[in-house]
PDB file of N, CA and C in Angstrom:
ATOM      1  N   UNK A   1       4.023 -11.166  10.868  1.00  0.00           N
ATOM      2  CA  UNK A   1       5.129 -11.404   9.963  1.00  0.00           C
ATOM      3  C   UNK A   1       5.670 -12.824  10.135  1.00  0.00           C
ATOM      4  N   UNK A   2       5.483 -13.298  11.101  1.00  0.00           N
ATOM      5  CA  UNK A   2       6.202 -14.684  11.480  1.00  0.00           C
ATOM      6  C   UNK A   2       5.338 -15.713  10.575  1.00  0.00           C
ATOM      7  N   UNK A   3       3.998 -15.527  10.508  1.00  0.00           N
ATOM      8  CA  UNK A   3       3.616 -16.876   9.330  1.00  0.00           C
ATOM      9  C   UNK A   3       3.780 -16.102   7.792  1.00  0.00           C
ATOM     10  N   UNK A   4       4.898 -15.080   7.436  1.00  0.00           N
ATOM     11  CA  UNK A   4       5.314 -15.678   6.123  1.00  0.00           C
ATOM     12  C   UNK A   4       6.968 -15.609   6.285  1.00  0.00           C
ATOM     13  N   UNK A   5       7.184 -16.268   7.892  1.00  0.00           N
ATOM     14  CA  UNK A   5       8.911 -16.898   7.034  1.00  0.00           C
ATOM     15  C   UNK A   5       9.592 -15.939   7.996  1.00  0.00           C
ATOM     16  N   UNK A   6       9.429 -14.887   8.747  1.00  0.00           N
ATOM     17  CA  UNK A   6      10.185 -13.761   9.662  1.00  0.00           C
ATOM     18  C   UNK A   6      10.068 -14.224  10.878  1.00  0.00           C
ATOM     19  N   UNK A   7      11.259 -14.113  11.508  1.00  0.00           N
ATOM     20  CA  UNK A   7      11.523 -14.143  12.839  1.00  0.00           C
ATOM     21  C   UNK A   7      11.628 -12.591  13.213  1.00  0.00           C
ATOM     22  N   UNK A   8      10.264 -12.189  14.467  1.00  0.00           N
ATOM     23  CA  UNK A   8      10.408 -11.022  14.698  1.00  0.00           C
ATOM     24  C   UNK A   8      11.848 -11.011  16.189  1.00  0.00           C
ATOM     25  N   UNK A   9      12.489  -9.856  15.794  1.00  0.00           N
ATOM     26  CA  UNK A   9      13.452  -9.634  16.396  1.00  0.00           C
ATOM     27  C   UNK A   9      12.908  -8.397  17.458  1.00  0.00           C
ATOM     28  N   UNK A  10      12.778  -7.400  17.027  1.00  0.00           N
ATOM     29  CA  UNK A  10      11.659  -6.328  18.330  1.00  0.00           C
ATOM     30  C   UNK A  10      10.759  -5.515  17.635  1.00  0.00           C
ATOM     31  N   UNK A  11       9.935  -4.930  18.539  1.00  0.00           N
ATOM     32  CA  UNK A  11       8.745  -4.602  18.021  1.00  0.00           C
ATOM     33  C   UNK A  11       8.954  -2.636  18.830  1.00  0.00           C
ATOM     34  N   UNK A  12       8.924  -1.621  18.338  1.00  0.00           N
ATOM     35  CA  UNK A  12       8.514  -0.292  18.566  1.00  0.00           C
ATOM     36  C   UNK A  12       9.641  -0.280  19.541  1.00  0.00           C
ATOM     37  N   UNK A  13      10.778  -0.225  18.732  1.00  0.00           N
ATOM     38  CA  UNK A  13      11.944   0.185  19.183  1.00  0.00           C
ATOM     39  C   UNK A  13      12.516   1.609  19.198  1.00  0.00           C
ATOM     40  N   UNK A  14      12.367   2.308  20.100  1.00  0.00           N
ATOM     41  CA  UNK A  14      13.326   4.001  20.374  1.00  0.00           C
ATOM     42  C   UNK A  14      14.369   3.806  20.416  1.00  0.00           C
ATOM     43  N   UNK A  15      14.858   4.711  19.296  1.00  0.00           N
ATOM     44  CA  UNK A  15      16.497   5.165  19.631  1.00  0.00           C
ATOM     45  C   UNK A  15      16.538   6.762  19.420  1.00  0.00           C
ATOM     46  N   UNK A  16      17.624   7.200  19.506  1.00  0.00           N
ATOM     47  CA  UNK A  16      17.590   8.665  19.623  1.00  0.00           C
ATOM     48  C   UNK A  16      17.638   9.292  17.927  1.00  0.00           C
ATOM     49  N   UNK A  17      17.624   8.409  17.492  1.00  0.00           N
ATOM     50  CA  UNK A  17      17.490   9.043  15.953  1.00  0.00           C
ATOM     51  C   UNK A  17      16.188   8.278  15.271  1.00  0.00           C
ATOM     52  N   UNK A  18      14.700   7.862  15.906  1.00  0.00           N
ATOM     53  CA  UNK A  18      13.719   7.964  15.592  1.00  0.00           C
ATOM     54  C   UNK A  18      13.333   6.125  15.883  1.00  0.00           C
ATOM     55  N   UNK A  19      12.276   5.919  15.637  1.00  0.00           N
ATOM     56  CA  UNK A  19      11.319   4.561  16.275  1.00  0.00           C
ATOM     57  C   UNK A  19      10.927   3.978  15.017  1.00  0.00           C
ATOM     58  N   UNK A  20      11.362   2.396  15.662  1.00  0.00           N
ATOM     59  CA  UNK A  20      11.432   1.649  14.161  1.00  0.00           C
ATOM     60  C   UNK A  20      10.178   0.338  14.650  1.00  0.00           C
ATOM     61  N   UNK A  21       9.382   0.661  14.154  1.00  0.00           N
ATOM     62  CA  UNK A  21       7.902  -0.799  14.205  1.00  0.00           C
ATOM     63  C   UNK A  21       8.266  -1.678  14.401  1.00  0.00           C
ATOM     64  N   UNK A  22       9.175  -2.489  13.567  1.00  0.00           N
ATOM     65  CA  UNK A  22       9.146  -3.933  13.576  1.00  0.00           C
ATOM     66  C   UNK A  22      11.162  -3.725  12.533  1.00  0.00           C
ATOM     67  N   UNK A  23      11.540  -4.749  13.704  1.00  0.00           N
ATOM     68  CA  UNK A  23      12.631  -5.506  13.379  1.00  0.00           C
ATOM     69  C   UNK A  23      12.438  -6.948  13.527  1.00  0.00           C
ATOM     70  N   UNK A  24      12.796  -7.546  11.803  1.00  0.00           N
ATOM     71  CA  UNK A  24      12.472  -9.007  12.201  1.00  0.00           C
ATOM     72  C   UNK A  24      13.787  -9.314  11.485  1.00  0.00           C
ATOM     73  N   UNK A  25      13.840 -10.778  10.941  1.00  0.00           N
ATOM     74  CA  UNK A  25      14.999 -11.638  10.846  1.00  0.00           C
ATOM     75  C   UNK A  25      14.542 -12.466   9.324  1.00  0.00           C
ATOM     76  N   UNK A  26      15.220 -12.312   8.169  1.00  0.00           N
ATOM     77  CA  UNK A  26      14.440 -13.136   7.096  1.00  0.00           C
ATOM     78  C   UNK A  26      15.491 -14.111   6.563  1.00  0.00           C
ATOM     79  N   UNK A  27      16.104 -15.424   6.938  1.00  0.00           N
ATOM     80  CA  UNK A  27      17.036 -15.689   6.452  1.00  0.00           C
ATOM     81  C   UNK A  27      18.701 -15.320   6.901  1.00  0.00           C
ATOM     82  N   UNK A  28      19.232 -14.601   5.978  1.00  0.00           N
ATOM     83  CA  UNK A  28      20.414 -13.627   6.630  1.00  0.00           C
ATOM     84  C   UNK A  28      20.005 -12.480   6.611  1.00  0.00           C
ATOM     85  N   UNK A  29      18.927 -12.317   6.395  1.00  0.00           N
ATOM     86  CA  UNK A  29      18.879 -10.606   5.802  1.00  0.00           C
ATOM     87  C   UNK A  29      18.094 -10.130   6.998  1.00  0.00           C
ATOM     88  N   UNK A  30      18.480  -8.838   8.008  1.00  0.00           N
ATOM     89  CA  UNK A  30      17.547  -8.658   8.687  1.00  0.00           C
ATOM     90  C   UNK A  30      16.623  -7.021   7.931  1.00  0.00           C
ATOM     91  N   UNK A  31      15.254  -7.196   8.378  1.00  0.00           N
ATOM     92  CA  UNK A  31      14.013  -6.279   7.534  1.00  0.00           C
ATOM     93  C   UNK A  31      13.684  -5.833   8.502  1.00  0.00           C
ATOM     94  N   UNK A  32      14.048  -4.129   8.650  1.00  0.00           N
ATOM     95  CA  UNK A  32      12.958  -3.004   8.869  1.00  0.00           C
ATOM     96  C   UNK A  32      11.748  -2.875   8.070  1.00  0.00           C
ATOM     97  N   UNK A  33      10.753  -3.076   9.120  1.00  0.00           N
ATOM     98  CA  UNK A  33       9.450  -2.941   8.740  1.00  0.00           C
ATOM     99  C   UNK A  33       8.931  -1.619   9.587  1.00  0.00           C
ATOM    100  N   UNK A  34       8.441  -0.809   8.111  1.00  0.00           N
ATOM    101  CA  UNK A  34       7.137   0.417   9.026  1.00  0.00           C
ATOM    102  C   UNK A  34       6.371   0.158   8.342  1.00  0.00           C
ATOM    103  N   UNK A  35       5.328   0.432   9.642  1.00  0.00           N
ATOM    104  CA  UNK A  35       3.564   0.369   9.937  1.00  0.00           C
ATOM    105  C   UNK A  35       3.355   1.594   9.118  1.00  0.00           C
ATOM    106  N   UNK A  36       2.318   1.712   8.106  1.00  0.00           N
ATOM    107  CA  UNK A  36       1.372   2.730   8.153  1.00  0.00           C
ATOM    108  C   UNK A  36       0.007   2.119   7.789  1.00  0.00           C
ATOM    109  N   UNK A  37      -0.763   3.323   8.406  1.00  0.00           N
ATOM    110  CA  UNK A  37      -2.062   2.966   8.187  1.00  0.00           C
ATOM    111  C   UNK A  37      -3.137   4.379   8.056  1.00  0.00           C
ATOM    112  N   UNK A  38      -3.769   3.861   7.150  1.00  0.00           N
ATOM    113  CA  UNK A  38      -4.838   4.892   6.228  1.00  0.00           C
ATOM    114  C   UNK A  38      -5.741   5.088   6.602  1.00  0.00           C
ATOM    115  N   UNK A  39      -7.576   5.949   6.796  1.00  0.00           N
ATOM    116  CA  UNK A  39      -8.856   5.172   6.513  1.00  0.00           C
ATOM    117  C   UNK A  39      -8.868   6.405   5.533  1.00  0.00           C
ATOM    118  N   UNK A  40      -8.153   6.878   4.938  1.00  0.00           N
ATOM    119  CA  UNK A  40      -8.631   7.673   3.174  1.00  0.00           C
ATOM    120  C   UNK A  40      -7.564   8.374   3.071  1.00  0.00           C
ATOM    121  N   UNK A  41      -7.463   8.162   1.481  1.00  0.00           N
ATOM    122  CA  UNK A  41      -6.223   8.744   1.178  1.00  0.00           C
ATOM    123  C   UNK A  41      -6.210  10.651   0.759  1.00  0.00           C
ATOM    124  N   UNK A  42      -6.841  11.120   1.686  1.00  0.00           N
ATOM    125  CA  UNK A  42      -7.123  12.671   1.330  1.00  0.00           C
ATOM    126  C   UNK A  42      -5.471  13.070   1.749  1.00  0.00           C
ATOM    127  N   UNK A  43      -4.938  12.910   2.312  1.00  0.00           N
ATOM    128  CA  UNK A  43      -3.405  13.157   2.674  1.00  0.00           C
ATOM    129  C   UNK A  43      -2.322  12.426   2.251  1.00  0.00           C
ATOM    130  N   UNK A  44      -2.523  11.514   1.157  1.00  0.00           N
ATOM    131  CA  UNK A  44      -2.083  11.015   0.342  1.00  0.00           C
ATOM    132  C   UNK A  44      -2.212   9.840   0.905  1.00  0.00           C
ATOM    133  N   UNK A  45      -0.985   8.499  -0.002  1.00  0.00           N
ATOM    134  CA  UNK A  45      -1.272   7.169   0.620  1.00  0.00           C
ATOM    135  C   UNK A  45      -0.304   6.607   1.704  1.00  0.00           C
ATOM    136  N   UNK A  46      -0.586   5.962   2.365  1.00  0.00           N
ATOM    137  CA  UNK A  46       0.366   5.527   3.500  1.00  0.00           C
ATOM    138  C   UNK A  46       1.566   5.368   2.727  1.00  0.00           C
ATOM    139  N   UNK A  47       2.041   4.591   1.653  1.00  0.00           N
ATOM    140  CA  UNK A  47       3.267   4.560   0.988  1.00  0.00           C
ATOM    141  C   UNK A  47       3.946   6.232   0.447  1.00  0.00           C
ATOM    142  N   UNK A  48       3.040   6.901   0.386  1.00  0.00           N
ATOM    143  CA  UNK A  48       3.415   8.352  -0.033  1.00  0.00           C
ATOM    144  C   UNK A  48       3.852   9.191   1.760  1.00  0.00           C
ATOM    145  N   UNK A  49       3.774   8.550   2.676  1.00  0.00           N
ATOM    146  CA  UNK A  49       3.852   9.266   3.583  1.00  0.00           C
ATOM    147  C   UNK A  49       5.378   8.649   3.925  1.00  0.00           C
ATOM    148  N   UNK A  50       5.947   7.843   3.163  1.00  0.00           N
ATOM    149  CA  UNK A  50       7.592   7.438   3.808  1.00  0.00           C
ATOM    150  C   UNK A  50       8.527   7.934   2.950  1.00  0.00           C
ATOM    151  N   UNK A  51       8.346   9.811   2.873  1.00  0.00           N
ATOM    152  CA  UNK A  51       8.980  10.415   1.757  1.00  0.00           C
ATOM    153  C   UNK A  51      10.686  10.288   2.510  1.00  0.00           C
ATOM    154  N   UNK A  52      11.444  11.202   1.133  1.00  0.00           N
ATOM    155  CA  UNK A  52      12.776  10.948   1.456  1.00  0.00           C
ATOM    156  C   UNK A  52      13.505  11.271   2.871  1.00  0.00           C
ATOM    157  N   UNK A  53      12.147  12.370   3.269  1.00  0.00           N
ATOM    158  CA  UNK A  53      12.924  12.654   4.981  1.00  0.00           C
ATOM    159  C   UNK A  53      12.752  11.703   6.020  1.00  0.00           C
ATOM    160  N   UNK A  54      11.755  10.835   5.417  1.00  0.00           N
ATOM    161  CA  UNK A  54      10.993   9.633   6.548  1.00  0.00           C
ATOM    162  C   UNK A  54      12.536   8.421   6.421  1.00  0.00           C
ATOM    163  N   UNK A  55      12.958   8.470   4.787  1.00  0.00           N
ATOM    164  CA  UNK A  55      13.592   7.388   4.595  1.00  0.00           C
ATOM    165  C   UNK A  55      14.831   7.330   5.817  1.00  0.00           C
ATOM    166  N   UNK A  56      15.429   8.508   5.416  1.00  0.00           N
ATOM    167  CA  UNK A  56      16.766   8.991   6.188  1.00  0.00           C
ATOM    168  C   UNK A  56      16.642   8.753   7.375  1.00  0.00           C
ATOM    169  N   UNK A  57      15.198   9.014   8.260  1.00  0.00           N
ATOM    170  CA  UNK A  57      15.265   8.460   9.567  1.00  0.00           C
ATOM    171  C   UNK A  57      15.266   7.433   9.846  1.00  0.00           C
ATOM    172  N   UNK A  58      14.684   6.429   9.187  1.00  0.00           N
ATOM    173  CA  UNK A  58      14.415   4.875   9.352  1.00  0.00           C
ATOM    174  C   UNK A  58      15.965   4.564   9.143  1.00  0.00           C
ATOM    175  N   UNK A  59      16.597   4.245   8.263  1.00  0.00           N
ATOM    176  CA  UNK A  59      18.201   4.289   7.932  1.00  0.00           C
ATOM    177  C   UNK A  59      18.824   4.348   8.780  1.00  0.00           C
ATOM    178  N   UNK A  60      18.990   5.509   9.570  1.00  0.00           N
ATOM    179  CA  UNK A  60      19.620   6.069  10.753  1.00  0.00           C
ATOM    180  C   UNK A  60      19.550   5.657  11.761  1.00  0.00           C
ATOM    181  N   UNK A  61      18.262   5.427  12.510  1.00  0.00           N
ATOM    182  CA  UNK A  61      17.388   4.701  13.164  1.00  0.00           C
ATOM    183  C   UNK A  61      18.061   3.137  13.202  1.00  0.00           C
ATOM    184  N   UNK A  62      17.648   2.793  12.106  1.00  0.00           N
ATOM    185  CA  UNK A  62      18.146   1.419  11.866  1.00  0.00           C
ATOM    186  C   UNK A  62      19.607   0.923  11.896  1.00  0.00           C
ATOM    187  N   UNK A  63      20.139   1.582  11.652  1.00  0.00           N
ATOM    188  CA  UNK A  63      21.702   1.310  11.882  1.00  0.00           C
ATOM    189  C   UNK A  63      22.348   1.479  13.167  1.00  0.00           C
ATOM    190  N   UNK A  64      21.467   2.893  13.932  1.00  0.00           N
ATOM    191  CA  UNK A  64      22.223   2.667  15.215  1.00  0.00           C
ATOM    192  C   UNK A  64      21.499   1.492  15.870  1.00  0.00           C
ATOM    193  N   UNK A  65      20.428   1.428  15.879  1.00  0.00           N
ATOM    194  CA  UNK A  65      19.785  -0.008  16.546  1.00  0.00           C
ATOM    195  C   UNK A  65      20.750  -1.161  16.452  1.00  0.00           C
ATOM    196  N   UNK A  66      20.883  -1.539  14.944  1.00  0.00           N
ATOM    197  CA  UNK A  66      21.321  -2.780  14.699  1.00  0.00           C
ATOM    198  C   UNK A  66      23.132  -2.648  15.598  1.00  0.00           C
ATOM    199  N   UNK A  67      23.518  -0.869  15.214  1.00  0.00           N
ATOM    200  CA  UNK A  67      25.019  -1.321  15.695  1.00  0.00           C
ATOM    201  C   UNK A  67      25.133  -1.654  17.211  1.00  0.00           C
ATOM    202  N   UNK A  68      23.758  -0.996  18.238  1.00  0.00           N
ATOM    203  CA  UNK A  68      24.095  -0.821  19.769  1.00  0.00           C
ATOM    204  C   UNK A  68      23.400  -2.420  19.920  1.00  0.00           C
ATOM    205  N   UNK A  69      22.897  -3.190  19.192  1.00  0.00           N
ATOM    206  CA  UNK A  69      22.658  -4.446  19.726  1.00  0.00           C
ATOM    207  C   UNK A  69      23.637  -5.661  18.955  1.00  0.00           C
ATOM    208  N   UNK A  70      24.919  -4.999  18.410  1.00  0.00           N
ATOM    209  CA  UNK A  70      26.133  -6.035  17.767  1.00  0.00           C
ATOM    210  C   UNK A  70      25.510  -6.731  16.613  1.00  0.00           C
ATOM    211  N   UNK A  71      24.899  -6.009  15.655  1.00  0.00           N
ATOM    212  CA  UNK A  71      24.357  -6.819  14.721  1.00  0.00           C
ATOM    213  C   UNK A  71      25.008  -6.776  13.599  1.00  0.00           C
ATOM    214  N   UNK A  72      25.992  -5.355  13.599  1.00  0.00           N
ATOM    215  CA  UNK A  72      26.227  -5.295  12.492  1.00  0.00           C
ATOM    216  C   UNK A  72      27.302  -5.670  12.202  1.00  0.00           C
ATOM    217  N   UNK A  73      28.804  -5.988  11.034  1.00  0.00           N
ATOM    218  CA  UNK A  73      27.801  -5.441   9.318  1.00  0.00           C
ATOM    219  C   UNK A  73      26.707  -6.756   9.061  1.00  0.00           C
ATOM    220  N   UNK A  74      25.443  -6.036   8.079  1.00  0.00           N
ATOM    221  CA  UNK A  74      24.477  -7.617   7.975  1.00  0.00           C
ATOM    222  C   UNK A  74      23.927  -7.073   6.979  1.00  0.00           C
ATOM    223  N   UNK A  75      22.915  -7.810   6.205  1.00  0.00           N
ATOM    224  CA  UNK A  75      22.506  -7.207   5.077  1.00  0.00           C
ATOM    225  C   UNK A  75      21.193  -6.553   5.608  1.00  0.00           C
ATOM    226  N   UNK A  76      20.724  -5.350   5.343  1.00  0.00           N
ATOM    227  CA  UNK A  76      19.491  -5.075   5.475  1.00  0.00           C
ATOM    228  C   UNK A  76      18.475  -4.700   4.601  1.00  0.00           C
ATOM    229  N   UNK A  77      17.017  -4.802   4.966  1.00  0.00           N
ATOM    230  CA  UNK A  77      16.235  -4.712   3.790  1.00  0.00           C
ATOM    231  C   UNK A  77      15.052  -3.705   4.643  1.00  0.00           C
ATOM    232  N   UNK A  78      14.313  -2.450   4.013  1.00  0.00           N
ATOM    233  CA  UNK A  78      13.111  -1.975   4.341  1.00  0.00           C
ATOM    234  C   UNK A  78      11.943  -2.129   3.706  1.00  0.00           C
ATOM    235  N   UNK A  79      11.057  -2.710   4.660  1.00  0.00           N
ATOM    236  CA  UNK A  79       9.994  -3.153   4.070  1.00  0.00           C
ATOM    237  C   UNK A  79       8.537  -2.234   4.263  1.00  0.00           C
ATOM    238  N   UNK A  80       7.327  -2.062   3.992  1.00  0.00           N
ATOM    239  CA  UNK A  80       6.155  -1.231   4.572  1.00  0.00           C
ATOM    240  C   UNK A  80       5.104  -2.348   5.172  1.00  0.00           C
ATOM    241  N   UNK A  81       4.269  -2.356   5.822  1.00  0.00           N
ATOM    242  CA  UNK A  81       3.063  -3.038   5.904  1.00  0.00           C
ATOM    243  C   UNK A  81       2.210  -1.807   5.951  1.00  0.00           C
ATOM    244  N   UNK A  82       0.886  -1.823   4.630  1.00  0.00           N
ATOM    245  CA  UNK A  82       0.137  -0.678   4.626  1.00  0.00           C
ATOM    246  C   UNK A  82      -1.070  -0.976   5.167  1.00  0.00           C
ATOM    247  N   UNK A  83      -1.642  -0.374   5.902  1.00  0.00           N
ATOM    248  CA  UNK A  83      -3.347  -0.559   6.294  1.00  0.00           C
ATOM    249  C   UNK A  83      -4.157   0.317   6.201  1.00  0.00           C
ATOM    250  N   UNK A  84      -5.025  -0.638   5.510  1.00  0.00           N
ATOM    251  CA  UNK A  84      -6.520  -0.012   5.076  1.00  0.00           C
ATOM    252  C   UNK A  84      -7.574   0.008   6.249  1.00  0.00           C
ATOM    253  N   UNK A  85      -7.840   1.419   6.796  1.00  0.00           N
ATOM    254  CA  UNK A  85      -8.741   1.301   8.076  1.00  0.00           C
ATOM    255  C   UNK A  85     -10.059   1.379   7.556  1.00  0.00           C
ATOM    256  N   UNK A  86     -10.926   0.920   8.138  1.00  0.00           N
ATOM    257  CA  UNK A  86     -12.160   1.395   7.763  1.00  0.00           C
ATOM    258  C   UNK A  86     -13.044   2.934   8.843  1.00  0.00           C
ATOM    259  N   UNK A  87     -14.183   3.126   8.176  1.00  0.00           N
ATOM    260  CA  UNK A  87     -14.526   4.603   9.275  1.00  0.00           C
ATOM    261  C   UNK A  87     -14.062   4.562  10.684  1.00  0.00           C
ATOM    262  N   UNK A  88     -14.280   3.105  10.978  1.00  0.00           N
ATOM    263  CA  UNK A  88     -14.596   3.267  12.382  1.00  0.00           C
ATOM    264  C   UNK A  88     -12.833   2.856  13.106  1.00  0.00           C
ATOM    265  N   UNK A  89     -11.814   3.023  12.082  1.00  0.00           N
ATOM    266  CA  UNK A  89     -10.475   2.625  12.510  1.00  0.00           C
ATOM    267  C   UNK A  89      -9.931   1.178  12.444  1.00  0.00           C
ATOM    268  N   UNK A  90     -10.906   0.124  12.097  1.00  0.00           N
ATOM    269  CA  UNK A  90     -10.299  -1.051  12.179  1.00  0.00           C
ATOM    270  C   UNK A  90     -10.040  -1.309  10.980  1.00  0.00           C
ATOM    271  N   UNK A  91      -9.050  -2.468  10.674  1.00  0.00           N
ATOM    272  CA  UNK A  91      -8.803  -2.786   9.359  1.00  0.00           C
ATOM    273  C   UNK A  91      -9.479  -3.849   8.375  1.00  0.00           C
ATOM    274  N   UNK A  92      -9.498  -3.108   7.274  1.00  0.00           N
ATOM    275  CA  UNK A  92     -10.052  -3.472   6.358  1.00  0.00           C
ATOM    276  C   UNK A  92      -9.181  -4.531   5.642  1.00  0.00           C
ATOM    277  N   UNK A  93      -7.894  -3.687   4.953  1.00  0.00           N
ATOM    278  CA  UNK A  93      -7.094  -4.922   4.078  1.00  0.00           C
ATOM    279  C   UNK A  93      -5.591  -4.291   4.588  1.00  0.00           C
ATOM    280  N   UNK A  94      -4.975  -5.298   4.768  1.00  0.00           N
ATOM    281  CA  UNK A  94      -3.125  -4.596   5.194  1.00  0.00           C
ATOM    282  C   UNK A  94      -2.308  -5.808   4.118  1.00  0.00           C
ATOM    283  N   UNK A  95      -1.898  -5.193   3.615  1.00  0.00           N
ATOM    284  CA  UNK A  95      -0.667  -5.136   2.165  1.00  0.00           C
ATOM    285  C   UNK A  95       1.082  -5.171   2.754  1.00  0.00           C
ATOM    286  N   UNK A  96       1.706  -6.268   2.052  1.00  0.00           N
ATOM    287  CA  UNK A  96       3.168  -6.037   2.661  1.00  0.00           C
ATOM    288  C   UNK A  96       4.242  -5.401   1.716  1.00  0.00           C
ATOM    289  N   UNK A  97       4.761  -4.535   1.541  1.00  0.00           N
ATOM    290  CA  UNK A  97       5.372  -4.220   0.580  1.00  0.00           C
ATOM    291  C   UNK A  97       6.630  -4.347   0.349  1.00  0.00           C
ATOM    292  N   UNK A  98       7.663  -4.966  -0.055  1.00  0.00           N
ATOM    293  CA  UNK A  98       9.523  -5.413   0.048  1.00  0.00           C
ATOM    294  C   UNK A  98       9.856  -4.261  -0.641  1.00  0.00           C
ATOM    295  N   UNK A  99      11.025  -3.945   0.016  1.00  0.00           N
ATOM    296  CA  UNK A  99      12.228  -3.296  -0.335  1.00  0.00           C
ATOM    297  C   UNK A  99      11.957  -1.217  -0.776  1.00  0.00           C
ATOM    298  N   UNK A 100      10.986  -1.126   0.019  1.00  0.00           N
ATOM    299  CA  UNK A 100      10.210   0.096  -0.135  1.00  0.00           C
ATOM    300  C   UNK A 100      11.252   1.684   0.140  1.00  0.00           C
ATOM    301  N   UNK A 101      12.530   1.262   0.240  1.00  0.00           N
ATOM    302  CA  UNK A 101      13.548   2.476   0.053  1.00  0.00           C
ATOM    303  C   UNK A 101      14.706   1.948  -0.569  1.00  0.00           C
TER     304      UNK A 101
END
């Protein structure tokens, strides 16, 4: 994320209301980023897997993070990075997606 413009802030952060991939820094705006990653979409697509119950955790997640490290109020943004695995698990193509809730 850092060569397009993000300052990563932490990476696979636990809190008690669920684990957030990537916290980075874009400007003023700080971006929750979740990882998913595919090698076939028989269980639908990685973007179909951050349904409304996924959203609520990331949210939650994200707010107590940002409040127990004094960040907040700030603007925030959720973002996806999707990956395309191939058979053997490595990636094929990974896609960034803005503002994905």
């Amino acid at each position: 994320m850092s060569e397009r413009g993000y300052r990563v802030l932490a990476r696979n952060q636990r809190t008690p209301l669920g684990e957030l991939d990537l916290v980075c820094r874009e400007s003023a705006q700080v971006v929750i980023v979740e990882v998913k990653a595919r090698c076939n979409e028989a269980y639908g697509t990685a973007l179909e897997a951050i349904g409304p119950r996924k959203a609520g955790r990331l949210r939650a997640a994200a707010l107590w993070w940002l409040a127990d490290q004094g960040l907040l109020p700030c603007a925030i943004r959720f973002d996806a990075v999707v990956v395309d695995l191939d058979g053997y698990g490595l990636p094929r193509s990974l896609h960034h997606v803005r503002d994905v809730l």
